[in-house]
PDB file of N, CA and C in Angstrom:
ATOM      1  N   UNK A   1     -94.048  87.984  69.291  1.00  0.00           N
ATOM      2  CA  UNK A   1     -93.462  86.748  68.785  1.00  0.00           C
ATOM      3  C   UNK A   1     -92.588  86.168  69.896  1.00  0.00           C
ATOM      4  N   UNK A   2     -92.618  84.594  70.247  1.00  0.00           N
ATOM      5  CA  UNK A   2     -92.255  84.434  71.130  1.00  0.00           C
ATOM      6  C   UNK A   2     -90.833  82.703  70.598  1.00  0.00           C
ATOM      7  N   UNK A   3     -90.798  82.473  69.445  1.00  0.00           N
ATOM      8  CA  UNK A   3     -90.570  81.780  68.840  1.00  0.00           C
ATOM      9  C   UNK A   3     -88.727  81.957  68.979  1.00  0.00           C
ATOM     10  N   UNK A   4     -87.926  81.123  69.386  1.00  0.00           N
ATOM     11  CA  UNK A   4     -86.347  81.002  69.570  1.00  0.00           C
ATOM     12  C   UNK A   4     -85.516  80.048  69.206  1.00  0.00           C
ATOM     13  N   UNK A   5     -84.874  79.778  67.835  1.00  0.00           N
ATOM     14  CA  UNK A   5     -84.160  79.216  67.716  1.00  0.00           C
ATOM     15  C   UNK A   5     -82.703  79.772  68.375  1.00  0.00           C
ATOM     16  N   UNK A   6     -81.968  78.915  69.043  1.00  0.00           N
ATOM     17  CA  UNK A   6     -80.536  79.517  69.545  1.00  0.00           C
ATOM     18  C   UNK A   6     -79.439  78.694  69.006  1.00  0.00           C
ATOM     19  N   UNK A   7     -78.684  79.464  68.722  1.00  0.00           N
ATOM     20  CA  UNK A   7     -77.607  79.095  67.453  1.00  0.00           C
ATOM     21  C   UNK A   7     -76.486  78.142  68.026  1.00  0.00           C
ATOM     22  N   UNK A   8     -76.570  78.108  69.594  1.00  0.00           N
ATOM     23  CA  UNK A   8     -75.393  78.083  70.337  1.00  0.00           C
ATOM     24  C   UNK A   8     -75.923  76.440  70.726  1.00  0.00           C
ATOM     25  N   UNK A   9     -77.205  76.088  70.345  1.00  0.00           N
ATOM     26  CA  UNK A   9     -77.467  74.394  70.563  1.00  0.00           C
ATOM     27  C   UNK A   9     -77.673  73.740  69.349  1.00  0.00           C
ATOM     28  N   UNK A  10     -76.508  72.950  69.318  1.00  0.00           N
ATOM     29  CA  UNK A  10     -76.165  72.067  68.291  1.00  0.00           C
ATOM     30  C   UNK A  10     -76.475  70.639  68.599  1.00  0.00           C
ATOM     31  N   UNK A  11     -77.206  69.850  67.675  1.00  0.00           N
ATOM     32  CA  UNK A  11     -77.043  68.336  67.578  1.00  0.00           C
ATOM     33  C   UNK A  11     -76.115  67.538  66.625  1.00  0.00           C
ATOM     34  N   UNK A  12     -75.337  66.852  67.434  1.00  0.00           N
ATOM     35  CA  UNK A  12     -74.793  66.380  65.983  1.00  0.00           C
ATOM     36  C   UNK A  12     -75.050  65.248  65.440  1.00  0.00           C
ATOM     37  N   UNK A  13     -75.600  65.153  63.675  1.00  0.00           N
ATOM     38  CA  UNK A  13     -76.171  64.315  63.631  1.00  0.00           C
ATOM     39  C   UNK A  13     -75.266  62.673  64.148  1.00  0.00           C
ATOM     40  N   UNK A  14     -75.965  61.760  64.747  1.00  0.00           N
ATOM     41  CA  UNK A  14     -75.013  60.689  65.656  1.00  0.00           C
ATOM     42  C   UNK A  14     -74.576  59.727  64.374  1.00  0.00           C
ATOM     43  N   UNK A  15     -75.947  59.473  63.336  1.00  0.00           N
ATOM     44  CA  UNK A  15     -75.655  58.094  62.317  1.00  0.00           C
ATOM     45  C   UNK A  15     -76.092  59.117  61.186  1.00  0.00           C
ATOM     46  N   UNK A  16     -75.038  59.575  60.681  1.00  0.00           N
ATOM     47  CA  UNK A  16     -74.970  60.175  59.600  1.00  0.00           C
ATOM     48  C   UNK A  16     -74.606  59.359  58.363  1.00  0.00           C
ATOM     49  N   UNK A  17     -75.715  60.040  57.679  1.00  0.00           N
ATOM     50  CA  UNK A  17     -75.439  59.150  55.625  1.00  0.00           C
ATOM     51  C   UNK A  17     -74.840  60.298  54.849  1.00  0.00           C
ATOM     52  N   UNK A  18     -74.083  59.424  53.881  1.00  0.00           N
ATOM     53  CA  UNK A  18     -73.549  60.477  52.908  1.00  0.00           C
ATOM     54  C   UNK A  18     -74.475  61.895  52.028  1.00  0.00           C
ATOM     55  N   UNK A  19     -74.324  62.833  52.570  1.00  0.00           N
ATOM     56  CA  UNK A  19     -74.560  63.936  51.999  1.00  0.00           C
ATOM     57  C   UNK A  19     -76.038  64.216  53.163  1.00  0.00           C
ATOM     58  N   UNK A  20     -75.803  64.077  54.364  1.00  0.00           N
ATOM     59  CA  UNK A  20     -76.840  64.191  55.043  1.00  0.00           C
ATOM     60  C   UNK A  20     -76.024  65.678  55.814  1.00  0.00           C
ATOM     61  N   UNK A  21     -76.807  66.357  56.715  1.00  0.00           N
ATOM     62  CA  UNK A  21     -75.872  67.583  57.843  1.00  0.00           C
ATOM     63  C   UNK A  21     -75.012  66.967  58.338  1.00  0.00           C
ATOM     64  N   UNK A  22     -74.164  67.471  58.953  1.00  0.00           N
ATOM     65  CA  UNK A  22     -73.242  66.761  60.372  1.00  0.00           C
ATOM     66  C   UNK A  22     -74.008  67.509  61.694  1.00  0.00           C
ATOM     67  N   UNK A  23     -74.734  68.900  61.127  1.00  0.00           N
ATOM     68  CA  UNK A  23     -75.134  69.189  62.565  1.00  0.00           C
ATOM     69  C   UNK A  23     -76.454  69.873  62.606  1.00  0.00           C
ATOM     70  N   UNK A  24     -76.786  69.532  63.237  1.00  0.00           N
ATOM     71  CA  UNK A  24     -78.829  70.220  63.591  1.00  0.00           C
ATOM     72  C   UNK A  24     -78.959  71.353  64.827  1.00  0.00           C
ATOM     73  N   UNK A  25     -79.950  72.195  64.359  1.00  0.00           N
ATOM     74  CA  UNK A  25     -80.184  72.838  65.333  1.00  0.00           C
ATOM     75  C   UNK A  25     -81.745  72.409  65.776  1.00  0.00           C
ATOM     76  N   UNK A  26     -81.875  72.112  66.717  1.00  0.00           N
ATOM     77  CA  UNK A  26     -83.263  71.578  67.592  1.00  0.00           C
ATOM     78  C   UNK A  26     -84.293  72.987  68.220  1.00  0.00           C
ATOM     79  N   UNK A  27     -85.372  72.763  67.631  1.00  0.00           N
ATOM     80  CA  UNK A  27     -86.416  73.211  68.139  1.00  0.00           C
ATOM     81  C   UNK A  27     -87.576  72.641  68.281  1.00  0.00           C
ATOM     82  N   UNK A  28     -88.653  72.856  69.330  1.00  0.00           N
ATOM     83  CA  UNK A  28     -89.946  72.748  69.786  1.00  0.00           C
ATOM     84  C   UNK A  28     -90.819  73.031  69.256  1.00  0.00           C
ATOM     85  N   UNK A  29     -91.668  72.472  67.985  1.00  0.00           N
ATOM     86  CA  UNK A  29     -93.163  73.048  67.041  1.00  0.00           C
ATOM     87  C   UNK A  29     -93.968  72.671  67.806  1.00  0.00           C
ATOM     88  N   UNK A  30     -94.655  74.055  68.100  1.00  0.00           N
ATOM     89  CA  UNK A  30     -96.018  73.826  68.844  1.00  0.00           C
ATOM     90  C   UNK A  30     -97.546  73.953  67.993  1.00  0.00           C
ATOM     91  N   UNK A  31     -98.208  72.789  68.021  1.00  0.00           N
ATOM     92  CA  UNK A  31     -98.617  72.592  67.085  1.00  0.00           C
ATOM     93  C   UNK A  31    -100.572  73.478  67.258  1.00  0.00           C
ATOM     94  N   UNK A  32    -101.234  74.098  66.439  1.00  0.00           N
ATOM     95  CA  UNK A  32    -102.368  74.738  67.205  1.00  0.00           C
ATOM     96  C   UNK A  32    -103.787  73.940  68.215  1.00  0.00           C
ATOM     97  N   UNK A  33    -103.330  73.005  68.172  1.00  0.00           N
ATOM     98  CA  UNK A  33    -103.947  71.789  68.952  1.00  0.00           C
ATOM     99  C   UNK A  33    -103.287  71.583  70.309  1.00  0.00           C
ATOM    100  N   UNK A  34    -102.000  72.211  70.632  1.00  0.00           N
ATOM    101  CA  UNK A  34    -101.100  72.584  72.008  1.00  0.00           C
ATOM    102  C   UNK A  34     -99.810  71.222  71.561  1.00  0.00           C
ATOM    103  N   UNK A  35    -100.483  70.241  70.779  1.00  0.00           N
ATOM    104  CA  UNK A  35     -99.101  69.276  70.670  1.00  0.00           C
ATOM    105  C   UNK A  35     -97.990  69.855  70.320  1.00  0.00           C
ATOM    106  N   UNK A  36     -96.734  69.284  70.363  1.00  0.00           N
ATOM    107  CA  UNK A  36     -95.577  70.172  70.532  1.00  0.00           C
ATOM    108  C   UNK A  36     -94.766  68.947  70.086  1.00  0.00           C
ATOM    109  N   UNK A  37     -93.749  68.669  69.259  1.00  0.00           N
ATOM    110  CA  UNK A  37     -93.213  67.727  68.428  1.00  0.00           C
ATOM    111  C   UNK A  37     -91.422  68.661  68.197  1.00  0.00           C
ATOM    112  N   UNK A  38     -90.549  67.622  68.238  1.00  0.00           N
ATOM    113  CA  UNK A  38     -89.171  68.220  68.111  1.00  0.00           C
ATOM    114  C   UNK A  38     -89.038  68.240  66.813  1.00  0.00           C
ATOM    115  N   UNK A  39     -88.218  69.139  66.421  1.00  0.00           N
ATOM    116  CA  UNK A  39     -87.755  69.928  64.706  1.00  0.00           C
ATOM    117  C   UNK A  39     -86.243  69.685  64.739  1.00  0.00           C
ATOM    118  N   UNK A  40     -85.337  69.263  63.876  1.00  0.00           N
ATOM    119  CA  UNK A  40     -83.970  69.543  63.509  1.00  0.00           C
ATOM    120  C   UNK A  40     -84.087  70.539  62.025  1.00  0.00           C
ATOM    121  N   UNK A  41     -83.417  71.860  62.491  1.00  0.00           N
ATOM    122  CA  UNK A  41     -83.105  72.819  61.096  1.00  0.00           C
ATOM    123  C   UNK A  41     -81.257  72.941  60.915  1.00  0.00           C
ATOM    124  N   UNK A  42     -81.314  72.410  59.123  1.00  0.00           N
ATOM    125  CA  UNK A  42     -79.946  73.115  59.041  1.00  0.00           C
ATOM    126  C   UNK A  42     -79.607  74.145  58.984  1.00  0.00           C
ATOM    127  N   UNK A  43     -78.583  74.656  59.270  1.00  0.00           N
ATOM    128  CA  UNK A  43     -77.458  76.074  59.282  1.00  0.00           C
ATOM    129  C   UNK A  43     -78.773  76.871  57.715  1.00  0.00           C
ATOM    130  N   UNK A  44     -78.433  76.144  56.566  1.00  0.00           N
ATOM    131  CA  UNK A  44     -78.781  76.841  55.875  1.00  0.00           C
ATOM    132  C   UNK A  44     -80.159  77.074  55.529  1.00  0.00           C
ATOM    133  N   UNK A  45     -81.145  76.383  56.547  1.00  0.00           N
ATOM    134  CA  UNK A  45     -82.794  76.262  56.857  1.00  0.00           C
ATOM    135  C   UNK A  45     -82.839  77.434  57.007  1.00  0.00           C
ATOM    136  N   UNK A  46     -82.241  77.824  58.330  1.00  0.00           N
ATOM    137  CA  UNK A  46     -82.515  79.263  58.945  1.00  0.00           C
ATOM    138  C   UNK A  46     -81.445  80.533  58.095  1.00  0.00           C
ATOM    139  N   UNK A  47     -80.645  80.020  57.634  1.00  0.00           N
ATOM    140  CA  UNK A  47     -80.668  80.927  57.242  1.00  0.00           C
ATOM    141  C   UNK A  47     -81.221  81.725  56.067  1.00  0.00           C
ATOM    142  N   UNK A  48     -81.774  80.739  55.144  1.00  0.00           N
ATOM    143  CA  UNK A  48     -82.741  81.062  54.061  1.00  0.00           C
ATOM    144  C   UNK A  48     -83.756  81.580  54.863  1.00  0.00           C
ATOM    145  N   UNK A  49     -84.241  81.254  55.661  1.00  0.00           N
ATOM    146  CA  UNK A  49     -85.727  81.933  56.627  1.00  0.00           C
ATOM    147  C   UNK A  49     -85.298  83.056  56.679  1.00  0.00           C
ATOM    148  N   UNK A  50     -84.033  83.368  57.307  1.00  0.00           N
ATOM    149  CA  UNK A  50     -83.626  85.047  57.945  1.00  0.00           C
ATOM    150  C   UNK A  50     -83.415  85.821  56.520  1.00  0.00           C
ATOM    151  N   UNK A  51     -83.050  85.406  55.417  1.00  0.00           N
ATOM    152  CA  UNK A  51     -82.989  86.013  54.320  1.00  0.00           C
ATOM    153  C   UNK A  51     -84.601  86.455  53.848  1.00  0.00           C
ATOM    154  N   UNK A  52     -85.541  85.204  54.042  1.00  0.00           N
ATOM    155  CA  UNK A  52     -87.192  85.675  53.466  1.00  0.00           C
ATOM    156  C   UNK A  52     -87.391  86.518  54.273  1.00  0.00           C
ATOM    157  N   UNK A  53     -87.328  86.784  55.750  1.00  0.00           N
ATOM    158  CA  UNK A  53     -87.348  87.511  56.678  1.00  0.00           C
ATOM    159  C   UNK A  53     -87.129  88.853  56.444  1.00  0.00           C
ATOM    160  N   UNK A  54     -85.882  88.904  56.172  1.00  0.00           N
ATOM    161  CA  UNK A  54     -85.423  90.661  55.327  1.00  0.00           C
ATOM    162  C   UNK A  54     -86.410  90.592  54.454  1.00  0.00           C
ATOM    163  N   UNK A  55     -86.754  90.054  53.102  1.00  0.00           N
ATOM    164  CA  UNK A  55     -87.557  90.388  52.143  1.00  0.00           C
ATOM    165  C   UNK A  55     -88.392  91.193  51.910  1.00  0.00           C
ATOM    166  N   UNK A  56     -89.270  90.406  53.322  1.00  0.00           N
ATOM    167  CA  UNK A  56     -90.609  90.427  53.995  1.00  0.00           C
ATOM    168  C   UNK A  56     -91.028  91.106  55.298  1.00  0.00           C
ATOM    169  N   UNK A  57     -90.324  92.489  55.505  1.00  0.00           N
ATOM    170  CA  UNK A  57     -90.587  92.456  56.726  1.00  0.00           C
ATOM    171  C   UNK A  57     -92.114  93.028  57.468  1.00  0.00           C
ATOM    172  N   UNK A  58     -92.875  93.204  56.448  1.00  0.00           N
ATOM    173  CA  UNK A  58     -94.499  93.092  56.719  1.00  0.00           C
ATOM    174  C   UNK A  58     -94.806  91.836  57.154  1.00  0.00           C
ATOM    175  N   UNK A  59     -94.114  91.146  56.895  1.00  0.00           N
ATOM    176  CA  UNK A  59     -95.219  89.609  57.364  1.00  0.00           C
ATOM    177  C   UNK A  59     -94.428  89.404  58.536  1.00  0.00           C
ATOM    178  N   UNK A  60     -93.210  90.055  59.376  1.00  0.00           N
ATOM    179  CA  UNK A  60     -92.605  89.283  60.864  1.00  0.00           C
ATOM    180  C   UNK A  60     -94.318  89.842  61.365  1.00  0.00           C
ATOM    181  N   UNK A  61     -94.529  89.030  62.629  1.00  0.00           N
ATOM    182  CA  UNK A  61     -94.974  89.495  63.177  1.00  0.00           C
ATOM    183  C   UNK A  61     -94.922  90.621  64.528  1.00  0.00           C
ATOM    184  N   UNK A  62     -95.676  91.187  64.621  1.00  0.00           N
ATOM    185  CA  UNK A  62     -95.355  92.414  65.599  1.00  0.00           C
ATOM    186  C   UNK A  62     -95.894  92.123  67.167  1.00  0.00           C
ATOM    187  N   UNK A  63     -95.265  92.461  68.307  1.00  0.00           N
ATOM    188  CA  UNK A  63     -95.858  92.359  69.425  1.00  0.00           C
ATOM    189  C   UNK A  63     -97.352  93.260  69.419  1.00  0.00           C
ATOM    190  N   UNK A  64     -98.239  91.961  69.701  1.00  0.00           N
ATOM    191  CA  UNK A  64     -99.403  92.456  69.472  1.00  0.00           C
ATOM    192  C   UNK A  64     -99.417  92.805  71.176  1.00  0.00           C
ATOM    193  N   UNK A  65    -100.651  94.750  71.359  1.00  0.00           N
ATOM    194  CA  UNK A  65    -100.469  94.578  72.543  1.00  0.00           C
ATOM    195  C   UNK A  65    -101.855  94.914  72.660  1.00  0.00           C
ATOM    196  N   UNK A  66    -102.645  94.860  73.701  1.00  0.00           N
ATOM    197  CA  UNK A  66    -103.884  94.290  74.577  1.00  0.00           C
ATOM    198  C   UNK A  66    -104.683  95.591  73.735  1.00  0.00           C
ATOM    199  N   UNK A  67    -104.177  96.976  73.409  1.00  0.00           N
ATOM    200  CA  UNK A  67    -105.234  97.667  72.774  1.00  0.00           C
ATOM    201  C   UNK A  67    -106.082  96.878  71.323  1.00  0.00           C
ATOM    202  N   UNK A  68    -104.535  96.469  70.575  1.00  0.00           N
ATOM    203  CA  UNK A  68    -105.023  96.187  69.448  1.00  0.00           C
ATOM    204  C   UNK A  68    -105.539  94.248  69.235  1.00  0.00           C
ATOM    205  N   UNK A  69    -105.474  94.067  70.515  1.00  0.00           N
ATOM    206  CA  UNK A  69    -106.196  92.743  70.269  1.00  0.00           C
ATOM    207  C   UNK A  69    -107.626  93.564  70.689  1.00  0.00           C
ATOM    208  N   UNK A  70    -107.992  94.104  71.419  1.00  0.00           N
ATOM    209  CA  UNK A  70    -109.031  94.595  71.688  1.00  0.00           C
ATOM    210  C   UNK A  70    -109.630  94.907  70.554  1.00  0.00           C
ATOM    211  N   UNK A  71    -109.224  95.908  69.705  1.00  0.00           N
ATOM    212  CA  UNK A  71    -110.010  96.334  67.950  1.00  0.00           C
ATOM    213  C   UNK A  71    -110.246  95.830  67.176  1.00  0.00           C
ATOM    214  N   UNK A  72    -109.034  94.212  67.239  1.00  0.00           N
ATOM    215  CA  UNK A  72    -109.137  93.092  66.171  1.00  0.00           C
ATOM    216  C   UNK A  72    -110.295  92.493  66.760  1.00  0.00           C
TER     217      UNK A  72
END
């Protein structure tokens, strides 16, 4: 898995509406076609993710390595 949100880059939203974030965290979706389009997640986006995350930890994915792409 090569996927990084970093906690430490903040946007803040510039023209904010009532009951909108004050602050975004920015990431890069790369889309399976190679397009690649910018994302804003709130505080509590990710952190509901990191909570399904615990849930689930069969579905993180695992560093796949060259044997077992080979068998797949």
């Amino acid at each position: 898995m090569e996927s990084t949100i970093k906690m430490n880059e903040i946007v803040f939203n510039s023209e904010r509406r009532f009951g909108s974030a004050k602050e975004y965290y920015p990431a890069l979706v790369e889309g399976s076609n190679g397009n690649k389009k910018p994302a804003l997640f709130t505080e509590d986006q990710i952190l509901l993710a990191m909570e399904r995350a615990e849930r689930n930890p069969e579905d993180i994915p695992k560093d796949q390595t060259f044997w077992n792409w080979l068998t797949n």
